[in-house]
Protein backbone atom coordinates (compact mmCIF):
# COMPACT_ATOMS: atom_id res chain seq x y z
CA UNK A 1 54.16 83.77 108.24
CA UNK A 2 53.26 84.69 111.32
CA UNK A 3 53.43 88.39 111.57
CA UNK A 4 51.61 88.30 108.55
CA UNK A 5 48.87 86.31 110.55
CA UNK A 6 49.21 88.73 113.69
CA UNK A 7 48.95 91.98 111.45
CA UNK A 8 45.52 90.36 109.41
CA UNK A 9 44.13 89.24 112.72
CA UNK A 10 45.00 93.27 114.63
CA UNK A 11 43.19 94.57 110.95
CA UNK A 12 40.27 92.35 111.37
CA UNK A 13 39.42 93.66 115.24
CA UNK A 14 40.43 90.47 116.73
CA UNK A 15 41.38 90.87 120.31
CA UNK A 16 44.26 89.40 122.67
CA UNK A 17 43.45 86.92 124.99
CA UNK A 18 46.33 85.58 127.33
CA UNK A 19 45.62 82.79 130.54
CA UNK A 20 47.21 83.47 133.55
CA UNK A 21 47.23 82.93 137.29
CA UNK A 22 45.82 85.77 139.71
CA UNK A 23 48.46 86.86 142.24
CA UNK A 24 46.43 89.96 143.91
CA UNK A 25 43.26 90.41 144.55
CA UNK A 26 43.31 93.49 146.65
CA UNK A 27 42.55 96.30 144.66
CA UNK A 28 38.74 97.01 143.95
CA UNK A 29 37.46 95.98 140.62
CA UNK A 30 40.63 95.03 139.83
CA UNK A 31 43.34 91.78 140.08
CA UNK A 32 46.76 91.01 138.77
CA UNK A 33 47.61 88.40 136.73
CA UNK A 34 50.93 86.54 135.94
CA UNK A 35 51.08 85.48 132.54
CA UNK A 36 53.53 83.09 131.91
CA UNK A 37 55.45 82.09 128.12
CA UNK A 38 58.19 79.83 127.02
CA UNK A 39 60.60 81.12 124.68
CA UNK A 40 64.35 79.71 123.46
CA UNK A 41 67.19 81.82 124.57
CA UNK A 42 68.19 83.11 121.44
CA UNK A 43 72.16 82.41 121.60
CA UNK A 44 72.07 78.99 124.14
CA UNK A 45 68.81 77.44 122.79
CA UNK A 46 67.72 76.98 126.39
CA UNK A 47 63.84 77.26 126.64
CA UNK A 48 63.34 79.76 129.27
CA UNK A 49 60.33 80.97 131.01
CA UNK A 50 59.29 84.64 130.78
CA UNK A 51 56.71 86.02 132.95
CA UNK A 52 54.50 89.48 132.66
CA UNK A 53 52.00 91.04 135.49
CA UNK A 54 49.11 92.75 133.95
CA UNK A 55 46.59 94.84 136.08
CA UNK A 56 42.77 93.40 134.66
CA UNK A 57 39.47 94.76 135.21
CA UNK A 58 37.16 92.66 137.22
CA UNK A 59 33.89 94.20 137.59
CA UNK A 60 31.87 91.80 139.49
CA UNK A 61 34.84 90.77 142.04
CA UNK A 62 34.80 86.82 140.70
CA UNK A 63 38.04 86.11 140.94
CA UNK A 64 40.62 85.50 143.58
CA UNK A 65 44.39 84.62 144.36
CA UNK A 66 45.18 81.36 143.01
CA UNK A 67 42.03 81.15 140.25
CA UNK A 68 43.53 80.65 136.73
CA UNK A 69 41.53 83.38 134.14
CA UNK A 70 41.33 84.16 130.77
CA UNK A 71 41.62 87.72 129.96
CA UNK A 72 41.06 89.76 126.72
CA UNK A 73 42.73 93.02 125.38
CA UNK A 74 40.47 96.21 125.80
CA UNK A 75 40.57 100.02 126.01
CA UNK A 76 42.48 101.45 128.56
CA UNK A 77 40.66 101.86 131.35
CA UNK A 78 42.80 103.27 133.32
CA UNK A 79 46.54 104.62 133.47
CA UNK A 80 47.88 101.08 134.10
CA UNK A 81 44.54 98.93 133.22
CA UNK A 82 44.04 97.93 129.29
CA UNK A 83 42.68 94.05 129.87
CA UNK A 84 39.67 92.75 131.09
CA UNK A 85 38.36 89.40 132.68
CA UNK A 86 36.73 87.33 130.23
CA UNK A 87 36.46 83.98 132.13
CA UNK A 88 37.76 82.50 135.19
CA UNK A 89 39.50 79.07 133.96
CA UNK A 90 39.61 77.23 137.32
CA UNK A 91 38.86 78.40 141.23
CA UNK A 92 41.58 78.16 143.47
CA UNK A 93 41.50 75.27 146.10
């Protein structure tokens, strides 16, 4: 069921949006995020967490180390760079 679900919603234009935490904020016009999941070890049935670094395009600079963010799937922007910032969740305190 699903991968019918994820191959109508790719065919309809609809794009990926993942939440994560910013760990860099460094680069210019630019942060990386950690996006975490939970998935079930496939032979012990332990639920494990798997995490993912993504480089995102931030054009006007609002986020910073420690802000949670929503980001969305786009073109690639750069070598590396195929997500930008869509909405920064919650500042950092």
């Amino acid at each position: 069921m699903a991968a019918k679900e994820a191959s109508a919603a790719a065919a309809a234009g609809v794009k990926a949006t993942r939440v994560g935490l910013v760990v860099k904020a460094a680069m210019d016009q630019t942060v990386t995020v950690k996006v975490d999941r939970l998935v079930r070890h496939q032979q012990y049935g332990k639920i494990v967490r798997r995490s993912k670094k993504y480089l995102v395009h931030d054009r006007h600079g609002n986020a910073g180390v420690g802000d949670v963010v929503r980001i969305v799937e786009c073109r690639p922007i750069s070598k590396r760079k195929r997500w930008r910032l869509l909405e920064v969740v919650s500042k950092a305190e």
